[in-house]
N, C-alpha and C. Protein backbone atom coordinates (compact mmCIF):
# COMPACT_ATOMS: atom_id res chain seq x y z
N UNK A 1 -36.11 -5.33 -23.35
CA UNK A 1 -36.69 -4.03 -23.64
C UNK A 1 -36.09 -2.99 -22.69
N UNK A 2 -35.52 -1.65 -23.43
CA UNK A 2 -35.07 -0.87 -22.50
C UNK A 2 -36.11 -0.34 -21.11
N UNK A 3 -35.46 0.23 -20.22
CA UNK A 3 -36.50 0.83 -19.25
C UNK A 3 -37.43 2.00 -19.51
N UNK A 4 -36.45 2.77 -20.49
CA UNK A 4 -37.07 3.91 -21.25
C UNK A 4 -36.84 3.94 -22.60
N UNK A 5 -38.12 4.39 -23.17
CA UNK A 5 -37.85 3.94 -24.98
C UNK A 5 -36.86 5.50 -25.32
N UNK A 6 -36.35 4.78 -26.70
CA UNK A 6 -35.07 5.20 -27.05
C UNK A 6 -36.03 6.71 -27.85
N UNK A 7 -35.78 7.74 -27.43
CA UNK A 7 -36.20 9.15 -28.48
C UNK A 7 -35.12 9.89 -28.64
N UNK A 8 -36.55 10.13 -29.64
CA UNK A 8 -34.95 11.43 -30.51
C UNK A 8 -35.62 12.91 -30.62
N UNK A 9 -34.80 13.19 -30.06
CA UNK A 9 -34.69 14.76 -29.93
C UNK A 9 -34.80 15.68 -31.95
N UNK A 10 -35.72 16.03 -31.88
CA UNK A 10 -35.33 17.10 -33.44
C UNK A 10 -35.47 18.37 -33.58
N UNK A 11 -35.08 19.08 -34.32
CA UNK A 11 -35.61 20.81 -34.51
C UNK A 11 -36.97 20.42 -35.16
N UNK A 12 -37.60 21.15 -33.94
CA UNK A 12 -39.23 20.94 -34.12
C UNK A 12 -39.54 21.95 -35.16
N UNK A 13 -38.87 22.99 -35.91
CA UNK A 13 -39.33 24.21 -36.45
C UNK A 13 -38.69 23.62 -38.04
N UNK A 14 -38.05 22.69 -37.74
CA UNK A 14 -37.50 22.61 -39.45
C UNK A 14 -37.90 21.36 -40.33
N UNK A 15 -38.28 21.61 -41.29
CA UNK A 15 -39.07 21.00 -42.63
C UNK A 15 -38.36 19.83 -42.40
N UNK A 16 -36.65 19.96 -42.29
CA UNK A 16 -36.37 18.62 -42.69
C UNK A 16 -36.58 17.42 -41.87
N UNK A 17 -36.19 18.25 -40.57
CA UNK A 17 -36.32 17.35 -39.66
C UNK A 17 -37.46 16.59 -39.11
N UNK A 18 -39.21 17.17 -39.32
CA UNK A 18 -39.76 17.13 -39.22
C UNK A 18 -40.11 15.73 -40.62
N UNK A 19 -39.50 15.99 -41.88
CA UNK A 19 -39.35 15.04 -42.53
C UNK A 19 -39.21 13.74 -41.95
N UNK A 20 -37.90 13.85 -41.44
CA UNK A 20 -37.22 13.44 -41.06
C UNK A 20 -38.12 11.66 -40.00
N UNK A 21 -38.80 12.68 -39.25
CA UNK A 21 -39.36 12.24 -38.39
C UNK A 21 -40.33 11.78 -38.36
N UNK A 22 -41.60 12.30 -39.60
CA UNK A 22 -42.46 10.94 -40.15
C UNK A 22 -42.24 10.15 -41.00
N UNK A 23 -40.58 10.43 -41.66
CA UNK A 23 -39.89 8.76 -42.18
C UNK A 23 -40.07 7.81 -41.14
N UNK A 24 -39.34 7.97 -39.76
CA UNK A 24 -39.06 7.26 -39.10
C UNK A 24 -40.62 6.53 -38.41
N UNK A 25 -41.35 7.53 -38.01
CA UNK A 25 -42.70 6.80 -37.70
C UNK A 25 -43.33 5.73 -38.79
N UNK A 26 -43.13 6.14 -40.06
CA UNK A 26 -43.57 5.60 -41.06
C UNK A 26 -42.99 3.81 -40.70
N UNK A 27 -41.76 4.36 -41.04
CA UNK A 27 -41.00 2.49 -40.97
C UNK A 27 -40.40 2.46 -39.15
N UNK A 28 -41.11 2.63 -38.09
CA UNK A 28 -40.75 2.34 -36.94
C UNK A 28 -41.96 1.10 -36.67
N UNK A 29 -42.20 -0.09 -36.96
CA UNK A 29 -42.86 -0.73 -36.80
C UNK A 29 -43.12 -1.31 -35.55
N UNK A 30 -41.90 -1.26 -34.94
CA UNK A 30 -42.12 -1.99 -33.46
C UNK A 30 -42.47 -0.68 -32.79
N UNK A 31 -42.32 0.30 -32.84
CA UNK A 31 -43.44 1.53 -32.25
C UNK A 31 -41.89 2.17 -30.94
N UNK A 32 -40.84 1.98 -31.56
CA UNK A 32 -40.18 2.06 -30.49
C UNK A 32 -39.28 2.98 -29.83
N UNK A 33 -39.53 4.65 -31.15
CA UNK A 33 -39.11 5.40 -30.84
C UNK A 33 -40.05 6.63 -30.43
N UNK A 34 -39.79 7.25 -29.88
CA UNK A 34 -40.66 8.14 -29.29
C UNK A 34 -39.57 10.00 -29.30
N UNK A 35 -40.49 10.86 -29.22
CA UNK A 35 -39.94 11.97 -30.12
C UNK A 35 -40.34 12.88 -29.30
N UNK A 36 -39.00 14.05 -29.57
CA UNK A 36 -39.41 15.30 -28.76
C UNK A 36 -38.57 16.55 -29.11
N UNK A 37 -39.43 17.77 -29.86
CA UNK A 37 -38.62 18.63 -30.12
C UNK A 37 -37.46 19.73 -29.53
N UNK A 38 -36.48 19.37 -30.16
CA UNK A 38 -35.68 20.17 -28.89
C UNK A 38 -35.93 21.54 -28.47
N UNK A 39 -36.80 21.93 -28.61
CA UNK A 39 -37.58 22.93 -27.77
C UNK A 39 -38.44 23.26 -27.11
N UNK A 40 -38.77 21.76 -26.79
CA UNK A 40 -39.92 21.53 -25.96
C UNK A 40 -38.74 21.32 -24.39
N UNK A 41 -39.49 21.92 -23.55
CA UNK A 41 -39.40 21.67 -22.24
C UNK A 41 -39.34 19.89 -21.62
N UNK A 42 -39.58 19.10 -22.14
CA UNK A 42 -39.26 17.37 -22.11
C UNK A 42 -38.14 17.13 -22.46
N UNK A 43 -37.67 17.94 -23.97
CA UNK A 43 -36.12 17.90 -24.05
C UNK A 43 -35.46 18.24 -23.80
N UNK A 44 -35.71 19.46 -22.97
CA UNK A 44 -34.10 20.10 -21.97
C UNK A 44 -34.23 19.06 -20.82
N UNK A 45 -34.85 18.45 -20.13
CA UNK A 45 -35.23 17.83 -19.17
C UNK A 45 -34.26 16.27 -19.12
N UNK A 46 -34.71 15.81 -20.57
CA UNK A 46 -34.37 15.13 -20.69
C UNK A 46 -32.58 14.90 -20.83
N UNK A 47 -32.38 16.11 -21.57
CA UNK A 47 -30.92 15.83 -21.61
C UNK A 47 -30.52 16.66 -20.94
N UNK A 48 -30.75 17.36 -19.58
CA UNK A 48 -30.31 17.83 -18.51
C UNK A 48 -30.30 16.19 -17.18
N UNK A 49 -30.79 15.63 -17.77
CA UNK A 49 -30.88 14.22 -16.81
C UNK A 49 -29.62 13.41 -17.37
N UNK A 50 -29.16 13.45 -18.46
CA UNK A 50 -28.23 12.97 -19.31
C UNK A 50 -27.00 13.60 -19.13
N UNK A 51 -26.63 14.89 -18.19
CA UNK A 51 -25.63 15.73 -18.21
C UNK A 51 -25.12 16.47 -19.86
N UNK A 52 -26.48 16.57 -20.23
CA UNK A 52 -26.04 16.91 -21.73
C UNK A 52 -26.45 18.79 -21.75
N UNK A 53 -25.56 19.09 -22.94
CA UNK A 53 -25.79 20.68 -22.47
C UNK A 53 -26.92 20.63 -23.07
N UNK A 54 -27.80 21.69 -23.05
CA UNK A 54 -28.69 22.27 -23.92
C UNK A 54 -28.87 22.72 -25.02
N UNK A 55 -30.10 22.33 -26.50
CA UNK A 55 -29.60 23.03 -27.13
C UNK A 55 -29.35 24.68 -27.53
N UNK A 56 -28.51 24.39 -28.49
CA UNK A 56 -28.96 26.09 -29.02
C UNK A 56 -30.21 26.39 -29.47
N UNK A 57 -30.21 27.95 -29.79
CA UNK A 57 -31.52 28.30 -30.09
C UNK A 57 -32.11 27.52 -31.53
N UNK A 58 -30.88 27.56 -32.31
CA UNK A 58 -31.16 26.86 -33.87
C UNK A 58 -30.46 25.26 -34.00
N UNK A 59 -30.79 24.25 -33.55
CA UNK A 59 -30.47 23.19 -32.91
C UNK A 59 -29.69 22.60 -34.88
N UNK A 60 -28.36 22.03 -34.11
CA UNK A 60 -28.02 21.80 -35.38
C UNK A 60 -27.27 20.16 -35.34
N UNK A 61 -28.49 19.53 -34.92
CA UNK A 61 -28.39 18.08 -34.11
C UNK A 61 -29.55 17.52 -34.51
N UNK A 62 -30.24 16.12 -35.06
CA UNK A 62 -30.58 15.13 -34.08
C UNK A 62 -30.01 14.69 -32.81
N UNK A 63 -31.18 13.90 -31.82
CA UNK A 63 -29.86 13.71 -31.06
C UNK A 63 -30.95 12.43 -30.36
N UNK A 64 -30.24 11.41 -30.27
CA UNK A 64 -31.11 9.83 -29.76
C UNK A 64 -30.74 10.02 -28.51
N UNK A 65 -31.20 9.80 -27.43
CA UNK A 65 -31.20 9.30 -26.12
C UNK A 65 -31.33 7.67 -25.74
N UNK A 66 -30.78 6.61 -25.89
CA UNK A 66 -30.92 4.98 -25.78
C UNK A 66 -30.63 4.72 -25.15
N UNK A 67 -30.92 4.14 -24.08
CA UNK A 67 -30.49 2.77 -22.86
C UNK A 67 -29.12 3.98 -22.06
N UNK A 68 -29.56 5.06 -21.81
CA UNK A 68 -29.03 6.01 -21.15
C UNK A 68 -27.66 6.99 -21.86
N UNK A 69 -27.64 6.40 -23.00
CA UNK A 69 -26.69 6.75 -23.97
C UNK A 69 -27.22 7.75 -24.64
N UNK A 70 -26.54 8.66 -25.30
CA UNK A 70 -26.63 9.90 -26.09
C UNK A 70 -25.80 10.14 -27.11
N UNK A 71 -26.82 10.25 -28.51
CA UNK A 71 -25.87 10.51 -29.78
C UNK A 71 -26.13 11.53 -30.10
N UNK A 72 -25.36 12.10 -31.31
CA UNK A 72 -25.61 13.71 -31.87
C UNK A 72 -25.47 13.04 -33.12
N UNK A 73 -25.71 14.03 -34.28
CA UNK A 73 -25.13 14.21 -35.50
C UNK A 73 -25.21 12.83 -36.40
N UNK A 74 -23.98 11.98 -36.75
CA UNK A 74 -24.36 10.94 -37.93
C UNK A 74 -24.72 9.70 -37.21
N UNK A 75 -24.06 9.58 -35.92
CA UNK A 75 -23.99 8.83 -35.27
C UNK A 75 -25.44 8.48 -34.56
N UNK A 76 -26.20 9.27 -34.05
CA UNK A 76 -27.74 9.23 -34.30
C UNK A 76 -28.70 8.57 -35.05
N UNK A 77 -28.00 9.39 -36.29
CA UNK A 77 -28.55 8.67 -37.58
C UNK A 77 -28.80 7.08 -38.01
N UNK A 78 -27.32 6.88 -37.87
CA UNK A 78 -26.90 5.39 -37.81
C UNK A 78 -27.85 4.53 -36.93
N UNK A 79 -27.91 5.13 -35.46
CA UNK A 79 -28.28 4.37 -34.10
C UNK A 79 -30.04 3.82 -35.01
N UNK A 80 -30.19 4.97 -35.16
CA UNK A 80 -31.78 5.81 -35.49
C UNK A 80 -32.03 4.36 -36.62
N UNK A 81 -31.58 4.67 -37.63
CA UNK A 81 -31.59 3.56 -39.22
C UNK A 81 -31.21 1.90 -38.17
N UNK A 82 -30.29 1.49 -37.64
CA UNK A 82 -30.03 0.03 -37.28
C UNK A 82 -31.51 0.29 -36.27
N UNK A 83 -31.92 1.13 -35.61
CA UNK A 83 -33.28 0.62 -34.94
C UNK A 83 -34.46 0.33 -35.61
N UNK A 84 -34.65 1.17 -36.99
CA UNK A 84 -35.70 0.46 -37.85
C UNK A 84 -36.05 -0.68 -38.11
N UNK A 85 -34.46 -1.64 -37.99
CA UNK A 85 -34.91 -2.92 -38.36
C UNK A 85 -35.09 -3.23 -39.88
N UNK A 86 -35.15 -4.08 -40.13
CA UNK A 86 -35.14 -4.66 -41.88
C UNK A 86 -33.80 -3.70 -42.83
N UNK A 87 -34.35 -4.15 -43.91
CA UNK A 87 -32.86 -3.15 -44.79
C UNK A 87 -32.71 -1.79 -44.35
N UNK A 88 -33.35 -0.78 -43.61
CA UNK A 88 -32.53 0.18 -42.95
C UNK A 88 -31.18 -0.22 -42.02
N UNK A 89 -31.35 -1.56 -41.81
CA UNK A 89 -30.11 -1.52 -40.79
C UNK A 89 -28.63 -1.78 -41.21
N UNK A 90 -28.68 -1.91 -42.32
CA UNK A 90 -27.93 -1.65 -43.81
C UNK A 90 -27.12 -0.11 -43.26
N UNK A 91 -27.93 0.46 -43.61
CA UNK A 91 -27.20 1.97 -43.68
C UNK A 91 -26.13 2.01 -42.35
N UNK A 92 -25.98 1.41 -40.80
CA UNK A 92 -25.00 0.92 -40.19
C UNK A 92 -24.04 1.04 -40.84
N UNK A 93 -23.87 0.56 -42.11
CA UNK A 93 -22.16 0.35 -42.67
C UNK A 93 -21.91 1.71 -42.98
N UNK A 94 -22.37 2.50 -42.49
CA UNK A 94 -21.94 3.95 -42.56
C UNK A 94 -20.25 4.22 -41.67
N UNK A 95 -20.70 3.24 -40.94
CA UNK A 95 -19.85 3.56 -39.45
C UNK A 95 -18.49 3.20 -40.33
N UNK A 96 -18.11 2.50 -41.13
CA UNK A 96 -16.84 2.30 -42.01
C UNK A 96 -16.54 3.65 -42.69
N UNK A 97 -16.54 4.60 -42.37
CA UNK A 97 -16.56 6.09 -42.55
C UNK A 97 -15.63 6.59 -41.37
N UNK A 98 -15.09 7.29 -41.66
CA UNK A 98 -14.69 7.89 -40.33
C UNK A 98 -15.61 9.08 -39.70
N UNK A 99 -15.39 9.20 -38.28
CA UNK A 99 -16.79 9.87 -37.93
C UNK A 99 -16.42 11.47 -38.20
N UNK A 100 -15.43 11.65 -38.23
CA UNK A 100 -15.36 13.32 -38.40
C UNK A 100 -15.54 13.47 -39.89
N UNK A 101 -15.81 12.88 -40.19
CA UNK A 101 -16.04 13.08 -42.01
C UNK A 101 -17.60 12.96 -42.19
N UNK A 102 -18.40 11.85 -41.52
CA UNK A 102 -19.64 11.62 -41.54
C UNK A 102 -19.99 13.18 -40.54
N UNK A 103 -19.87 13.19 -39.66
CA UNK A 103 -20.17 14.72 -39.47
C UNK A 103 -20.07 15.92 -40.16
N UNK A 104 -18.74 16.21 -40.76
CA UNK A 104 -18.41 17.35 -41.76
C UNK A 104 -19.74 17.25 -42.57
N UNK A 105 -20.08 15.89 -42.91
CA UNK A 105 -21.23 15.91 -43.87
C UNK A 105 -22.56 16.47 -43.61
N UNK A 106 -23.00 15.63 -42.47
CA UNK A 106 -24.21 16.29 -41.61
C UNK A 106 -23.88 17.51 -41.27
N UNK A 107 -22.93 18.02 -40.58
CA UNK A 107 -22.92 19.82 -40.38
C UNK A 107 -23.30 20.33 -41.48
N UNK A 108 -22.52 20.17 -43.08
CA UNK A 108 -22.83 20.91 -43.32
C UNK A 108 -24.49 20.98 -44.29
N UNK A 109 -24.99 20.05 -44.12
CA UNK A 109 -26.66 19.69 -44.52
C UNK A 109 -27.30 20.52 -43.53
N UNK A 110 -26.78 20.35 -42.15
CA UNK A 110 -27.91 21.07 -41.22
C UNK A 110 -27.86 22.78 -41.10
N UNK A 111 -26.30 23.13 -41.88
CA UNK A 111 -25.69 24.68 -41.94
C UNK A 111 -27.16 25.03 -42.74
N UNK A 112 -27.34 24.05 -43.85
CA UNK A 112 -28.25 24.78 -44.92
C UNK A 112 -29.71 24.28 -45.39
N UNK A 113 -29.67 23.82 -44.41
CA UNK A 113 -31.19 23.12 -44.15
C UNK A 113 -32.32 23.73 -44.50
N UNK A 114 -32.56 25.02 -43.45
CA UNK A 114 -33.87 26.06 -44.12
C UNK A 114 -33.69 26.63 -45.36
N UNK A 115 -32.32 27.03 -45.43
CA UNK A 115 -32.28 27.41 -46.98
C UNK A 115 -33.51 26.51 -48.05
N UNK A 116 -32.58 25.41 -47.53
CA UNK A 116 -32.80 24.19 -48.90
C UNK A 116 -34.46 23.79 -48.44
N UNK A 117 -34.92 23.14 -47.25
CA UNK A 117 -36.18 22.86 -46.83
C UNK A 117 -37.44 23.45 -46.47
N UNK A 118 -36.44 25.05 -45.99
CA UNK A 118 -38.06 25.74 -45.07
C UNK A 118 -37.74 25.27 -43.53
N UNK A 119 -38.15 26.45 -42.91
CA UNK A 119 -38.72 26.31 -41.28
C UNK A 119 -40.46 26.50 -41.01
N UNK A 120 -40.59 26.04 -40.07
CA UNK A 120 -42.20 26.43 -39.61
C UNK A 120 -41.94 27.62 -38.57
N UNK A 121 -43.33 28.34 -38.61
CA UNK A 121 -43.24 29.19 -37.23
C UNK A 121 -43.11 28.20 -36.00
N UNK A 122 -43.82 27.44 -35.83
CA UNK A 122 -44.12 26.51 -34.58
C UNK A 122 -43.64 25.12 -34.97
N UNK A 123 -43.25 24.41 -33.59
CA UNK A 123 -43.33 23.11 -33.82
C UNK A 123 -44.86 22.26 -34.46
N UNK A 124 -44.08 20.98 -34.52
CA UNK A 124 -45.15 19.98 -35.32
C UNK A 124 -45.98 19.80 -33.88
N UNK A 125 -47.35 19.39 -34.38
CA UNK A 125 -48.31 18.86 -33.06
C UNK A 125 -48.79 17.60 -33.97
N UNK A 126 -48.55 16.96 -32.86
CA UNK A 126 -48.68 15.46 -33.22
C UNK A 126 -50.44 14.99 -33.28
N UNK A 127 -50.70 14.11 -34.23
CA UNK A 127 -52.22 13.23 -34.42
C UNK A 127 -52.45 12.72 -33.18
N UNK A 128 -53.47 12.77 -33.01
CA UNK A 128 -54.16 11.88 -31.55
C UNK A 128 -53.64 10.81 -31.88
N UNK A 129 -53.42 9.77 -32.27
CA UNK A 129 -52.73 8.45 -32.95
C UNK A 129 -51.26 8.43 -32.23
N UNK A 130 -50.43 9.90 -32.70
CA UNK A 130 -49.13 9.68 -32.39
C UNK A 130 -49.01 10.13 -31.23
N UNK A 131 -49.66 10.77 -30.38
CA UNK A 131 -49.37 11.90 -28.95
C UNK A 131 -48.97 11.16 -28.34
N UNK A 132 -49.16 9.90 -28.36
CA UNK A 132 -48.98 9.29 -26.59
C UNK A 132 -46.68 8.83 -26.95
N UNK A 133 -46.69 8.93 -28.27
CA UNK A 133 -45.23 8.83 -28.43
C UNK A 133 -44.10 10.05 -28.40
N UNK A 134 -45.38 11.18 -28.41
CA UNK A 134 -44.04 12.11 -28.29
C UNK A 134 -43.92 12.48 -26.63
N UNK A 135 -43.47 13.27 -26.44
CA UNK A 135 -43.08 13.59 -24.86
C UNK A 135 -43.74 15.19 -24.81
């Protein structure tokens, strides 16, 4: 078991990602990711401990933090899906892609995200149930 559980950083203000992110609670059965919007003050913290820059104002990233490692973009994704466990870890064979292409892809989903999904004014606030997993 890592020393620190593996989270993922999301745009706390956007529909999808926020989607995004009670998929993953949904099928995270071993309870093992833990979450924090990149505009929360935990996540500059966090990836200021990581030597990672900060994000922008309109964050155009997931981004996993694991066993001191740091992903962005599809590569996240991937990390994110093989940690679910069971047939999510399937989607892995993504990586037979080349990665600047699996990105081109994700950039341009996240270019048009609110378009297509919606933003919130505010981040998500988590259920008494989930609080103790986000940061």
């Amino acid at each position: 078991m890592p020393s620190s559980p593996a989270t993922i950083l999301f745009d706390g203000v956007c529909n999808l990602c926020n989607g995004f992110v009670q998929f993953v609670i949904r099928h995270d059965r071993q309870r093992r990711f833990h979450f924090a919007a990149l505009q929360s003050e935990a996540a500059r913290a966090l990836l200021a401990r990581h030597g990672q820059p900060l994000p922008a104002p309109e964050p155009d990233s997931v981004v996993l933090v694991e066993n001191g490692r740091v992903y962005t973009h599809s590569e996240a994704i991937l990390h994110i899906a093989a940690g679910l466990g069971g047939w999510w870890r399937a989607l892995a064979l993504g990586r037979v892609l080349p990665r600047p292409l699996r990105d081109a892809a994700y950039r341009w989903v996240a270019r048009h995200r609110y378009q297509w999904f919606g933003r919130q004014n505010s981040c998500m606030l988590p259920t008494p149930d989930l609080k103790a997993r986000f940061l």
